[in-house]
Protein backbone atom coordinates (compact mmCIF):
# COMPACT_ATOMS: atom_id res chain seq x y z
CA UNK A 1 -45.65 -25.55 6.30
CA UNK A 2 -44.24 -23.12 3.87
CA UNK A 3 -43.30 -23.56 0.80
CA UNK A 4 -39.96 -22.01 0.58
CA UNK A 5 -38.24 -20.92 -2.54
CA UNK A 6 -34.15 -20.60 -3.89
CA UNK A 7 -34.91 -16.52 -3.51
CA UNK A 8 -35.22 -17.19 0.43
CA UNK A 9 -32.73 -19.35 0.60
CA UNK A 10 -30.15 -17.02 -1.16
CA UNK A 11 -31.41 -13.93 0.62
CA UNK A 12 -30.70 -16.12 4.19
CA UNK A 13 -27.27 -17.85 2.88
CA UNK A 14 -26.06 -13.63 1.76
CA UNK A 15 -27.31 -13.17 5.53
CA UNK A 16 -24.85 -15.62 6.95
CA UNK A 17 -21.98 -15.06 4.61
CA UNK A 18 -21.89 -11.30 5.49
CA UNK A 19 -21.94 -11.91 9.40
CA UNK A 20 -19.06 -15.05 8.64
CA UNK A 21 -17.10 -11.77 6.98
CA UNK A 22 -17.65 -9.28 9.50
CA UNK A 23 -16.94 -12.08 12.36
CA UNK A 24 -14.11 -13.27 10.40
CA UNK A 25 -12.36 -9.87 10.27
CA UNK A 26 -13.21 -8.60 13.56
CA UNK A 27 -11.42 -11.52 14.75
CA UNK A 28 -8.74 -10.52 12.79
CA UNK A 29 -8.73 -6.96 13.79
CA UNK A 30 -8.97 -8.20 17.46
CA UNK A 31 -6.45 -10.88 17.77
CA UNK A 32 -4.09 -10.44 15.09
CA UNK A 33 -3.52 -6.97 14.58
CA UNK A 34 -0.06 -7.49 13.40
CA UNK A 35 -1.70 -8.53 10.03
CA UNK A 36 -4.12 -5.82 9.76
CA UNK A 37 -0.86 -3.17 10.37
CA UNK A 38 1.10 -4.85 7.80
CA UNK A 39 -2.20 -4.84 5.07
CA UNK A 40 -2.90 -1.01 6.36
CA UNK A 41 1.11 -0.26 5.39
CA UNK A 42 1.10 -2.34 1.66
CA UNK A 43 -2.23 -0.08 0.76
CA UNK A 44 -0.32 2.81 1.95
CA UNK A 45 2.59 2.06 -0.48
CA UNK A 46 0.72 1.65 -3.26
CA UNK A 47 0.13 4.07 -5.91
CA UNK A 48 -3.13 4.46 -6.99
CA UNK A 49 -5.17 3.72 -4.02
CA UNK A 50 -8.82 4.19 -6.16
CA UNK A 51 -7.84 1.22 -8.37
CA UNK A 52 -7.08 -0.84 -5.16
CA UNK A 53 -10.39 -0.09 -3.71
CA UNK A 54 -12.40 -0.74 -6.92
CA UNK A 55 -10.41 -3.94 -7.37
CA UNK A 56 -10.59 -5.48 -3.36
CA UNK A 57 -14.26 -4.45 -3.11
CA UNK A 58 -15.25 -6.24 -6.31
CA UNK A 59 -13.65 -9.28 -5.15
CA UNK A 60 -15.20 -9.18 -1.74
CA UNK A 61 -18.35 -8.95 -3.42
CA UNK A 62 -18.14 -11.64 -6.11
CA UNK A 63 -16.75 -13.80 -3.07
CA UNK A 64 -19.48 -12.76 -0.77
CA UNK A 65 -21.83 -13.43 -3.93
CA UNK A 66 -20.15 -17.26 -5.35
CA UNK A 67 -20.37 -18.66 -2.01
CA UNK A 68 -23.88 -17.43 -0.76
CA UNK A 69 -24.69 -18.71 -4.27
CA UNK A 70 -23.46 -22.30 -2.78
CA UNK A 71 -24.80 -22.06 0.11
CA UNK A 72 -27.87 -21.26 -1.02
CA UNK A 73 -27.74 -24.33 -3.27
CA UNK A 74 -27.35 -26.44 -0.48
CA UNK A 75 -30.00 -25.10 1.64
CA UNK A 76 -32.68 -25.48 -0.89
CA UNK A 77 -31.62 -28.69 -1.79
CA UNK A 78 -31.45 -29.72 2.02
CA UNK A 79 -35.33 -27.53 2.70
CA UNK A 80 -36.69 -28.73 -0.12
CA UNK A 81 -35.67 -32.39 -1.17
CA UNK A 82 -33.86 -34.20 1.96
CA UNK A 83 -35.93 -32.92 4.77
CA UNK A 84 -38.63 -34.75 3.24
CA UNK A 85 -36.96 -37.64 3.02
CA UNK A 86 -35.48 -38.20 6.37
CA UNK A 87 -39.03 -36.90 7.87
C-alpha cells in the first residue's frame, strides 16, 4: 500500500479540474454556441483587449487553483483518514 501524500493528491485533483474546464467549455462551444458568439462580440467591443486577457486568465487560474486546492483536501482526507476507517 502506498503511502500517499497532499502533493499527489493536489497534483491528481489540478488533473481533474483542468479536464472538468476543458469538458465544461467544449460543451459549451458545442451546444451552445449562441453564448460563445455573444462572449467573442463583448471582447471585441472592449478597449484594451491585453488587460482583458491578463485579467480572465488570472481568474481562470486562481479558480482552477482554489478548487483543486478543495478537492485535494477532500481526497487526502478521504485516502488517508476514512478509507481506513470504513476498511
Amino acid at each position: 500500500m502506498e503511502k500517499i501524500s497532499f502533493w499527489t493528491c493536489f497534483k491528481r485533483s489540478a488533473a481533474v479540474v483542468v479536464a472538468w474546464l476543458l469538458l465544461r467549455t467544449l460543451r459549451k462551444l458545442f451546444f451552445e454556441f449562441n453564448e460563445f458568439v455573444e462572449l467573442k462580440n463583448q471582447f471585441v467591443a472592449i478597449d484594451q483587449k491585453g488587460l482583458a486577457v491578463i485579467v480572465a486568465l488570472l481568474i481562470i487560474i486562481v479558480l482552477w487553483l482554489g478548487v483543486s486546492l478543495i478537492g485535494a483536501i477532500g481526497y487526502f482526507v478521504y485516502e488517508r483518514f476514512l478509507k481506513k476507517l470504513f476498511s
